[in-house]
N, C-alpha and C. Protein backbone atom coordinates (compact mmCIF):
# COMPACT_ATOMS: atom_id res chain seq x y z
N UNK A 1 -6.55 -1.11 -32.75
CA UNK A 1 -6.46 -2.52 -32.44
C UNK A 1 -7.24 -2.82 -31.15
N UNK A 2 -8.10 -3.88 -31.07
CA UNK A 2 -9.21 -4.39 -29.96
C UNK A 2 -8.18 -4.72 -28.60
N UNK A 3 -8.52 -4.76 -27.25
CA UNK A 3 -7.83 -4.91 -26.57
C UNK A 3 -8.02 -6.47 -25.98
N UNK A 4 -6.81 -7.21 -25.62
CA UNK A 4 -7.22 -8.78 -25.22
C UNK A 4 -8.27 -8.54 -24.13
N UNK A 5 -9.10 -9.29 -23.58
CA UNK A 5 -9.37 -9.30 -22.14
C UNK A 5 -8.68 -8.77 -21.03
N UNK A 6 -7.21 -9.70 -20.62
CA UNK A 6 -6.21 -9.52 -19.69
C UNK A 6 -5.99 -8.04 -20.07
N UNK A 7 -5.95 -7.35 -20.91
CA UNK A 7 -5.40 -5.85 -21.44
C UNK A 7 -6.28 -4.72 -20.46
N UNK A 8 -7.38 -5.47 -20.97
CA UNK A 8 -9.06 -4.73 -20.23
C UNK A 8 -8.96 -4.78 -18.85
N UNK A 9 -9.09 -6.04 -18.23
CA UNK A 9 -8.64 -6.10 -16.96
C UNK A 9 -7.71 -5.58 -16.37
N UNK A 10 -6.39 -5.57 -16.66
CA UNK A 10 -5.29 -4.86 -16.47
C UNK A 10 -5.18 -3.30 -16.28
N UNK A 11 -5.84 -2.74 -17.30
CA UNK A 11 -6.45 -1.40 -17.41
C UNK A 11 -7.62 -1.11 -15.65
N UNK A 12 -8.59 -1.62 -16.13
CA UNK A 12 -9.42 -1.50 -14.97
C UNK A 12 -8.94 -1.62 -13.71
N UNK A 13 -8.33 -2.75 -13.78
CA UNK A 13 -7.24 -3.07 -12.04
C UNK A 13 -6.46 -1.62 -11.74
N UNK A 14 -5.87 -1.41 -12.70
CA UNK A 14 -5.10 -0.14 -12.38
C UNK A 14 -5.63 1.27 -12.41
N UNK A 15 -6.52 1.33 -13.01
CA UNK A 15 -7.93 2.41 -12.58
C UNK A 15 -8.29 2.71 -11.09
N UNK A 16 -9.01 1.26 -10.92
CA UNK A 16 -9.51 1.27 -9.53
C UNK A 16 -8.30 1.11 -8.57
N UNK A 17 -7.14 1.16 -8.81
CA UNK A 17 -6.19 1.40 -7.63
C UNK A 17 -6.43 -0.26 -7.01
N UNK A 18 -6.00 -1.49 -7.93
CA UNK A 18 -6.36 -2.37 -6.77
C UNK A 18 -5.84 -3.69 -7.83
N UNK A 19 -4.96 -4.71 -7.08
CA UNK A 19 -4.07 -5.55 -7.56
C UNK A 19 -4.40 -6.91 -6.84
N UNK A 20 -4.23 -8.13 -7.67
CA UNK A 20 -3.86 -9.45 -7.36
C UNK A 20 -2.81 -9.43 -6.15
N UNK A 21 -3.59 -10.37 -4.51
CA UNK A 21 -2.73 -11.21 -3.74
C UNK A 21 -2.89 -11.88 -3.57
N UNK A 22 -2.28 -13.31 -3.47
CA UNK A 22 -2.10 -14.05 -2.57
C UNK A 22 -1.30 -14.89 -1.64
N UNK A 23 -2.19 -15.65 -1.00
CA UNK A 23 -1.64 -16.20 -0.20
C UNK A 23 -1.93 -17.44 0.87
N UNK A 24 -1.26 -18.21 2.04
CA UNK A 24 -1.73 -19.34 1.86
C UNK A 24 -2.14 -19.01 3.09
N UNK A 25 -3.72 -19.90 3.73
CA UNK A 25 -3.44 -19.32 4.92
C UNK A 25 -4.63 -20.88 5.65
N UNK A 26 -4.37 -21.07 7.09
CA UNK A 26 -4.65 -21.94 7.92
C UNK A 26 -6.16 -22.68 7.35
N UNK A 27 -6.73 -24.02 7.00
CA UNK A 27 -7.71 -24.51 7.00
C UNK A 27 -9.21 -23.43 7.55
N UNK A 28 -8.68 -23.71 8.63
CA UNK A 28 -9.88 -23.20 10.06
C UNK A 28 -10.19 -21.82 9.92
N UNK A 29 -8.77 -20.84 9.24
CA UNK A 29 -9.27 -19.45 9.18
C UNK A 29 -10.18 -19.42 7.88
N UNK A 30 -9.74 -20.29 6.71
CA UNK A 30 -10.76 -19.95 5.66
C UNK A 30 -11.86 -20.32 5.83
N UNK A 31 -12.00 -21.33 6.65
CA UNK A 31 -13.35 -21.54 6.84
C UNK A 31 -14.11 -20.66 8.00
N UNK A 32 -13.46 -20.23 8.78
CA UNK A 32 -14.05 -18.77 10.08
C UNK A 32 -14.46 -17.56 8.62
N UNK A 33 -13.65 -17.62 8.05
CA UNK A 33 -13.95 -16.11 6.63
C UNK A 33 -15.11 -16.49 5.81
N UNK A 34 -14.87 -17.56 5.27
CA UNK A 34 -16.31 -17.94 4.44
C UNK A 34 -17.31 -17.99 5.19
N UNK A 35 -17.54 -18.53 6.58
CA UNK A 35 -18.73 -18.06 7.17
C UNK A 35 -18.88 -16.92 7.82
N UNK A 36 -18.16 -15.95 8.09
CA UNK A 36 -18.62 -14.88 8.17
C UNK A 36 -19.06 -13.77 6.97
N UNK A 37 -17.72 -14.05 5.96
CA UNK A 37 -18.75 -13.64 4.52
C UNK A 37 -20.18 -14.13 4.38
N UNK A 38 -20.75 -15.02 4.94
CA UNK A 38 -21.80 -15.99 4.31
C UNK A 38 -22.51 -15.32 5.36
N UNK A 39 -22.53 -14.58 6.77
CA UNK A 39 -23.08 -14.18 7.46
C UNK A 39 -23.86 -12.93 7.44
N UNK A 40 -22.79 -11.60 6.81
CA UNK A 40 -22.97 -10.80 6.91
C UNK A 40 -22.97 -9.98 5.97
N UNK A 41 -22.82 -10.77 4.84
CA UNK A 41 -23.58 -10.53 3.30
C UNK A 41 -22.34 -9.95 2.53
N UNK A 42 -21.18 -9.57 3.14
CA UNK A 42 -19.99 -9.11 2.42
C UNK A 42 -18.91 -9.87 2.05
N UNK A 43 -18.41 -9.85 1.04
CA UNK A 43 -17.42 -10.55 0.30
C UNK A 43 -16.12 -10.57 1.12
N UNK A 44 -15.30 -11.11 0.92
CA UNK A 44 -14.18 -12.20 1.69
C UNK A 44 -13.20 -10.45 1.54
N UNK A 45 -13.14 -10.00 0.81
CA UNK A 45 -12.13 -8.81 0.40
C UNK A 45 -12.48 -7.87 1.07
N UNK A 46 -14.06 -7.71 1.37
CA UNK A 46 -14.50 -6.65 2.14
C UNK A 46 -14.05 -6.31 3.78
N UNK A 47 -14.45 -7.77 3.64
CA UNK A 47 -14.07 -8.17 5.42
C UNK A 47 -12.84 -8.26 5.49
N UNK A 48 -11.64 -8.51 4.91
CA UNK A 48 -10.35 -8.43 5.20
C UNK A 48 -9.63 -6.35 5.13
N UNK A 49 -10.66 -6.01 4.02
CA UNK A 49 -10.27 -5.04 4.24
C UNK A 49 -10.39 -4.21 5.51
N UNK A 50 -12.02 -4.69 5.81
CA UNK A 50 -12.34 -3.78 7.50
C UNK A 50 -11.67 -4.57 8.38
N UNK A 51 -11.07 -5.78 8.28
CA UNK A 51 -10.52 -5.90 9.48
C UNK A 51 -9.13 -5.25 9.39
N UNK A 52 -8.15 -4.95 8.33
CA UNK A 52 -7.01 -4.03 8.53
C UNK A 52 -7.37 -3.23 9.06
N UNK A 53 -8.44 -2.03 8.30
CA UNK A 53 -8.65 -0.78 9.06
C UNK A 53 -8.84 -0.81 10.14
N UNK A 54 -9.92 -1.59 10.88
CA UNK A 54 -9.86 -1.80 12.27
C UNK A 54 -8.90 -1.85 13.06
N UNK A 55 -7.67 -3.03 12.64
CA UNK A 55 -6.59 -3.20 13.64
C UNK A 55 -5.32 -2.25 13.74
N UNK A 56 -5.21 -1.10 12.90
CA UNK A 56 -4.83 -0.37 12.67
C UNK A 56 -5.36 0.95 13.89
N UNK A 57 -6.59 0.75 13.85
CA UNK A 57 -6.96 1.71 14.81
C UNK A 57 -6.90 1.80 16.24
């Protein structure tokens, strides 16, 4: 039996070790994130991720 889309996706998400969040967050910060995504050529997920690792350190 063919798998739905969501099935496929679902599969893959859980492959790559990596899940749906969200959440709501201040005007001013999404717009500080989209231009720094827009700056430095990396996606909004990328940059949230290096900034955990960073503040962690």
């Amino acid at each position: 039996m063919a798998m739905t889309k969501k099935e496929i996706q679902d599969r893959s998400d859980k492959k790559r070790g990596v899940r749906m969040v969200g959440f709501k967050l201040k005007e001013e910060t999404i717009q500080r994130l989209n231009e720094l995504s827009e700056r430095t050529e990396k996606s909004k997920t990328a940059l949230i991720e290096e900034m955990i690792l960073n503040y962690q350190a």
